[in-house]
N, C-alpha and C. Protein backbone atom coordinates (compact mmCIF):
# COMPACT_ATOMS: atom_id res chain seq x y z
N UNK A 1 0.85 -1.16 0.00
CA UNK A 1 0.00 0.00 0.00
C UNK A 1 0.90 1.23 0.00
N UNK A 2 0.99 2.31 -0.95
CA UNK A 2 1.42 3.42 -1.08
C UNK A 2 1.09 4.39 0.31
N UNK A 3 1.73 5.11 0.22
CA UNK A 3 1.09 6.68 1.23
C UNK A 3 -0.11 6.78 1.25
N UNK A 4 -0.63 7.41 -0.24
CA UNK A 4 -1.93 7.99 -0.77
C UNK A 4 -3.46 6.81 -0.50
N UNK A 5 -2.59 5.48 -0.47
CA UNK A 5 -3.36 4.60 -0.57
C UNK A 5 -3.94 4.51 0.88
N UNK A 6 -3.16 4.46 1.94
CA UNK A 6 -3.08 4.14 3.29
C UNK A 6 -3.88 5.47 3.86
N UNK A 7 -3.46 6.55 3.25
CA UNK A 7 -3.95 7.74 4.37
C UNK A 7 -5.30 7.58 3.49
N UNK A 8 -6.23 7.54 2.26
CA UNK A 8 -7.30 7.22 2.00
C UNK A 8 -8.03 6.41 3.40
N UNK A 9 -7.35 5.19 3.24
CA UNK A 9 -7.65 4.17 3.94
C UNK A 9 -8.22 4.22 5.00
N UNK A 10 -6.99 4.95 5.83
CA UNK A 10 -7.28 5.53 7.10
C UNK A 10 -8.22 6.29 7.58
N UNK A 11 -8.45 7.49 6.55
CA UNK A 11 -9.51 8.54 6.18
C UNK A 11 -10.76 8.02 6.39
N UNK A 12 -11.00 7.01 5.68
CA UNK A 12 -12.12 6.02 5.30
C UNK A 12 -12.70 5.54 7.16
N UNK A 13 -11.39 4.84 7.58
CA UNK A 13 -11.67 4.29 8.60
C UNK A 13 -12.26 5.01 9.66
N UNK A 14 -11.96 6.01 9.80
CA UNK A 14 -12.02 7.14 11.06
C UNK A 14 -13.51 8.00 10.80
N UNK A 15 -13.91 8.26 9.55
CA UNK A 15 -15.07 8.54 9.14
C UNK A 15 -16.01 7.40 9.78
N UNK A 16 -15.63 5.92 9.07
CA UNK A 16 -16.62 4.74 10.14
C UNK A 16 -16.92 4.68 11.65
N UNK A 17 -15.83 4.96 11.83
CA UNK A 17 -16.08 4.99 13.58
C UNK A 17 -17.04 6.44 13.80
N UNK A 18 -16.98 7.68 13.48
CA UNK A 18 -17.43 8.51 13.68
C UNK A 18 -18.88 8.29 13.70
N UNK A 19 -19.51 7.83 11.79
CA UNK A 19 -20.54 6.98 11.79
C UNK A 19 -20.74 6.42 12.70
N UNK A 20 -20.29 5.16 13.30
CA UNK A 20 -21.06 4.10 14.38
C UNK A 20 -21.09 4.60 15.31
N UNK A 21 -20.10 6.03 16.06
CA UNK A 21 -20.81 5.89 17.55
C UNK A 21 -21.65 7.04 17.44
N UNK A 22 -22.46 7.34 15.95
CA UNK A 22 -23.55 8.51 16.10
C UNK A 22 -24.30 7.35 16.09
N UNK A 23 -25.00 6.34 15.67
CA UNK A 23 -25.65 5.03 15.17
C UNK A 23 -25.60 4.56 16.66
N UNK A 24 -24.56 4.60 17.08
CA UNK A 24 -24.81 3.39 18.79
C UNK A 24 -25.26 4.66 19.65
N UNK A 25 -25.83 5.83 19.64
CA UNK A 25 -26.44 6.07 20.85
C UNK A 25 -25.60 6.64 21.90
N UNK A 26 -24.23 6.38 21.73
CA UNK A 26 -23.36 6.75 23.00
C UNK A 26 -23.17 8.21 23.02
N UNK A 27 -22.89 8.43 24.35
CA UNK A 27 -22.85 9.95 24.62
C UNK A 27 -21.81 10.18 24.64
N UNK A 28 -21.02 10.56 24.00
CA UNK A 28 -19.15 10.63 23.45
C UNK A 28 -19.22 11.77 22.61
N UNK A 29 -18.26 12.44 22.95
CA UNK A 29 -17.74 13.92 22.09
C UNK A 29 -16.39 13.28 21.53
N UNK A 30 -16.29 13.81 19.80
CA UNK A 30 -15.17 13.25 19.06
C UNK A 30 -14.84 14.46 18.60
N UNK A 31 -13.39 14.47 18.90
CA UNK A 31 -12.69 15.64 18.36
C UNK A 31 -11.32 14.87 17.46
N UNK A 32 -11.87 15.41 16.27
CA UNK A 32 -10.60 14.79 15.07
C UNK A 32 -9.88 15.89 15.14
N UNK A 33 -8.31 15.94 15.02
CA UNK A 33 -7.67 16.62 15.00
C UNK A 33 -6.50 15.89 14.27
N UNK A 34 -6.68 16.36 12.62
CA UNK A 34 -4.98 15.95 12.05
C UNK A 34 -5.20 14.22 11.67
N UNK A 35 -4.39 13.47 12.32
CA UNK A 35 -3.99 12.35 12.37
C UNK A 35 -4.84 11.10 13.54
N UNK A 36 -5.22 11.96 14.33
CA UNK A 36 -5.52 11.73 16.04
C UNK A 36 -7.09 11.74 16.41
N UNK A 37 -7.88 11.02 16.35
CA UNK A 37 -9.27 11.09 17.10
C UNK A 37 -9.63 10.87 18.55
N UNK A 38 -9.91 11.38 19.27
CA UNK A 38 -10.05 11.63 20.60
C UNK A 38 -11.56 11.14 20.38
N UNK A 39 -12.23 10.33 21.40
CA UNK A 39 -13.49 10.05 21.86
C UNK A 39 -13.40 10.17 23.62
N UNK A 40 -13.94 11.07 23.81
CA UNK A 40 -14.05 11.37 25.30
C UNK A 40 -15.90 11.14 26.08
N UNK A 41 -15.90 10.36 26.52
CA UNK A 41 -17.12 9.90 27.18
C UNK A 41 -17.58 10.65 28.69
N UNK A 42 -18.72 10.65 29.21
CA UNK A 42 -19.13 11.14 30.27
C UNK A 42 -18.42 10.90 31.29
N UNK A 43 -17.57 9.76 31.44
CA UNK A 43 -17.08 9.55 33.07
C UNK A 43 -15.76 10.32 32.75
N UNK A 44 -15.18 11.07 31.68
CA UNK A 44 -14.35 11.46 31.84
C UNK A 44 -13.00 10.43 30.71
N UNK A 45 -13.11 9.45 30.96
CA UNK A 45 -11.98 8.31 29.81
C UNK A 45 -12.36 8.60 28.53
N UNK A 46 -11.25 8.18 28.18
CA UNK A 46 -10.87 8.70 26.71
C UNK A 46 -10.58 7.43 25.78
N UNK A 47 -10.54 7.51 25.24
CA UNK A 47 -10.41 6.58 23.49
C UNK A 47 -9.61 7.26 22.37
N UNK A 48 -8.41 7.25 22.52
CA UNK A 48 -7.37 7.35 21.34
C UNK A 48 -7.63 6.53 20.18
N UNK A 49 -7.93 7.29 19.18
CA UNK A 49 -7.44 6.34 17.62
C UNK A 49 -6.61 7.40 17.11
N UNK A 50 -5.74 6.78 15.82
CA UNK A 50 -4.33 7.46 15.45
C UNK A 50 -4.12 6.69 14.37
N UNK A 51 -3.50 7.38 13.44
CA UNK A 51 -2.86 7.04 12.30
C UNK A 51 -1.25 6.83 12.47
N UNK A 52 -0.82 6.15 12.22
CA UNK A 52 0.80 5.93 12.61
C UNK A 52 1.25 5.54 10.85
N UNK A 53 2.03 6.85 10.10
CA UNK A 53 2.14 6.80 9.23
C UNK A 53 3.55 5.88 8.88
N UNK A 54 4.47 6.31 9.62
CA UNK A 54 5.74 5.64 9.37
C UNK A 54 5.70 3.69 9.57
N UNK A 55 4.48 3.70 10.16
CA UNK A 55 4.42 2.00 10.02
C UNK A 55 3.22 1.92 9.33
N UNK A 56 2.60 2.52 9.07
CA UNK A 56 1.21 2.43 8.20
C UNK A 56 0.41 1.66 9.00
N UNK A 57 0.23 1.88 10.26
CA UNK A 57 -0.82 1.38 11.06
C UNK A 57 -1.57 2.18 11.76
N UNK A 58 -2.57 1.59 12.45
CA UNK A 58 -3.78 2.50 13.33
C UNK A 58 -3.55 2.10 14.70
N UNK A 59 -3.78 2.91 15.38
CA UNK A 59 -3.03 2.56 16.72
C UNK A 59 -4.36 3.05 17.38
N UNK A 60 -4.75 2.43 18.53
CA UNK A 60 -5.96 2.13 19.47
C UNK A 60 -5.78 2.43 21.07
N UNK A 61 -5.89 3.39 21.74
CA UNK A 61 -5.37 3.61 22.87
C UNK A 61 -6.70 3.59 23.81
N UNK A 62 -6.16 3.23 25.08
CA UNK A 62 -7.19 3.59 26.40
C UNK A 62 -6.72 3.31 28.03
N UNK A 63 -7.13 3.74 28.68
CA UNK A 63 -6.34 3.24 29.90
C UNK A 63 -6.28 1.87 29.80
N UNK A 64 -6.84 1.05 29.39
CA UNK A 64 -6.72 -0.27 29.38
C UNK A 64 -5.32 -0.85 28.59
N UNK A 65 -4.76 0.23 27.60
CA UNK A 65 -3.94 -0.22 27.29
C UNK A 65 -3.80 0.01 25.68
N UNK A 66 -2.65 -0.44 24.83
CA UNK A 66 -3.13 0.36 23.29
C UNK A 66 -2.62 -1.26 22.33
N UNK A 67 -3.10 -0.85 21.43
CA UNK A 67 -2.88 -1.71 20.21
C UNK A 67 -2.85 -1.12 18.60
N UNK A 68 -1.96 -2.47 18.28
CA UNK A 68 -1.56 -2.00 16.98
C UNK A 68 -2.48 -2.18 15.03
N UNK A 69 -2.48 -1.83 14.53
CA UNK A 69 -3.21 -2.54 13.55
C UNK A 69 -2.86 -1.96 12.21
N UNK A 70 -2.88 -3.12 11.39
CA UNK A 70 -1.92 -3.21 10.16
C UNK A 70 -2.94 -3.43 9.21
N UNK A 71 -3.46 -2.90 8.42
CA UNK A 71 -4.34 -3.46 7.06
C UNK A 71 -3.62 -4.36 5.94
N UNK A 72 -4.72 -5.91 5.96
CA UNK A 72 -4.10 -6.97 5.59
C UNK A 72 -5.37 -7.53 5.26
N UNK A 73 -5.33 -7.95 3.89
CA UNK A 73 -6.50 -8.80 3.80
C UNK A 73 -7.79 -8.18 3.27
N UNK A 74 -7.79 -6.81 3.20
CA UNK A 74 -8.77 -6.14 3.07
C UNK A 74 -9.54 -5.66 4.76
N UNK A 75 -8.82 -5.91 6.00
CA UNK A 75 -9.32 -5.56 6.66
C UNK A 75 -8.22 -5.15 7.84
N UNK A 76 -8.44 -4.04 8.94
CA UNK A 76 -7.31 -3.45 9.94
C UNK A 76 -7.46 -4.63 10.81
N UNK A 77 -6.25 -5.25 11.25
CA UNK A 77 -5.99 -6.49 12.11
C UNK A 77 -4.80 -6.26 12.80
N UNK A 78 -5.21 -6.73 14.39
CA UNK A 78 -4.29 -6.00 15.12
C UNK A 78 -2.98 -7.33 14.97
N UNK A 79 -1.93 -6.23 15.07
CA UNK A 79 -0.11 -6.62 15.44
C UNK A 79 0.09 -8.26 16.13
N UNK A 80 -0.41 -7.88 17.32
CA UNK A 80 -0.40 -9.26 18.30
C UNK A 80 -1.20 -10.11 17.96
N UNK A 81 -2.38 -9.97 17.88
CA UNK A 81 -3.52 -11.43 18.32
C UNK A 81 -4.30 -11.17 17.16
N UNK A 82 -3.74 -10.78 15.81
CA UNK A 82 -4.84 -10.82 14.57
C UNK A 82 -6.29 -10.28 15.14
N UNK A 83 -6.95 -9.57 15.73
CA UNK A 83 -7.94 -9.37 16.04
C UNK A 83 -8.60 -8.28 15.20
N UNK A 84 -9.75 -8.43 14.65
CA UNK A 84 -10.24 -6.96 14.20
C UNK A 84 -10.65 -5.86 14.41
N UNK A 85 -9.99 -4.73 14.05
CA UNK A 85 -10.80 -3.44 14.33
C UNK A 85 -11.66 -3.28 15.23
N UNK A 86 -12.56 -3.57 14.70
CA UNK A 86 -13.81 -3.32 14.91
C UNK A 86 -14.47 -4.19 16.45
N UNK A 87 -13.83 -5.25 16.59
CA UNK A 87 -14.45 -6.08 17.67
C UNK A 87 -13.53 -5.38 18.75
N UNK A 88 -11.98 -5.35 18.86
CA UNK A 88 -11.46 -4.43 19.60
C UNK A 88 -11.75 -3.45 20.06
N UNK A 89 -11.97 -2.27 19.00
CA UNK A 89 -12.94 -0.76 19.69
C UNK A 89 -14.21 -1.31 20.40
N UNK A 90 -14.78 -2.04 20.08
CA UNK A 90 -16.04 -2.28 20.55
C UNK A 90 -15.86 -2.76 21.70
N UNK A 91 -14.86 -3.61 22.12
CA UNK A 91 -14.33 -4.25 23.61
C UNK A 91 -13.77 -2.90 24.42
N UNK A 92 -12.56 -2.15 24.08
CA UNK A 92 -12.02 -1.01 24.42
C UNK A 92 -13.55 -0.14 25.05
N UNK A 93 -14.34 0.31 23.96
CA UNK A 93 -15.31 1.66 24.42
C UNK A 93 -16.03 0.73 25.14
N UNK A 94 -16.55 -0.66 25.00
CA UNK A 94 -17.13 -1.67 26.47
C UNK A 94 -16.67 -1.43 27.71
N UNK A 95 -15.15 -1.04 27.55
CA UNK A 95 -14.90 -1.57 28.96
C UNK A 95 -14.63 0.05 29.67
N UNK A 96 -14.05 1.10 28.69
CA UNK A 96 -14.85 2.46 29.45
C UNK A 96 -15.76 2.95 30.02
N UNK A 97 -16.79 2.70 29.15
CA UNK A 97 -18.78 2.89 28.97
C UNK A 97 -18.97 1.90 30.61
N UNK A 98 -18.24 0.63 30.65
CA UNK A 98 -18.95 -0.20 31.49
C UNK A 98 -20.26 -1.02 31.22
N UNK A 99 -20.59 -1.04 30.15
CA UNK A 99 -21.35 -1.48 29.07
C UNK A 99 -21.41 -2.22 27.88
N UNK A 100 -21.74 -3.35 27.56
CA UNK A 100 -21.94 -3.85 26.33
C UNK A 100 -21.60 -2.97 25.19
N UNK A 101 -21.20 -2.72 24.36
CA UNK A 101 -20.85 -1.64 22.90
C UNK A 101 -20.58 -2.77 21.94
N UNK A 102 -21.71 -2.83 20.64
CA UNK A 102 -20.92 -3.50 19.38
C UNK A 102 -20.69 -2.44 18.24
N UNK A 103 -20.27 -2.21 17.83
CA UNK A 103 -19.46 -1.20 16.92
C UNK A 103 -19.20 -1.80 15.37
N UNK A 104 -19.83 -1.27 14.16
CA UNK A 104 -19.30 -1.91 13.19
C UNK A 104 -18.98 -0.97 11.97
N UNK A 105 -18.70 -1.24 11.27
CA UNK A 105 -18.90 -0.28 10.11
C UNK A 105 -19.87 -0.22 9.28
């Protein structure tokens, strides 16, 4: 995947999430800035997503801890444990919220 190809990509991706947590109901303020999406929820925790250009991955942060993810396959799959996107954020903003969250695109 080229630059142009990846930051599309990425573009693409970060627009989805924006989509799903207007769609799931959650009470979360998203501030995109640049490279960097911030999701900040009522109790105060936060939800990092990020573009990490020099490895061409998406990087997933929270107090719980962060992860890596590489587009492969036609889909973002994390570094360590092949896991997807999408079931990850959805576990991550679960375990902020304190709540069930499924998240998709």
């Amino acid at each position: 995947m080229n630059e142009t190809q990846f930051i599309e990509a990425t573009e693409a991706l970060m627009d989805d999430i924006e989509d799903a947590l207007e769609r799931s109901g959650l009470d979360a303020d998203i501030d995109r800035s640049g490279n960097v999406m911030n999701i900040e929820f009522d109790n105060g925790e936060q939800v990092v997503v990020n573009r990490h250009g020099p490895t061409q991955q998406m990087w997933l942060a929270s107090r719980r801890g962060g992860l890596h993810f590489s587009f492969k396959e036609g889909q973002w799959l994390c570094t360590r444990t092949s896991e997807d996107f999408w079931k990850a954020l959805s576990e991550t903003i679960s375990g902020v919220c304190g709540r069930r969250v499924a998240l998709s695109s």
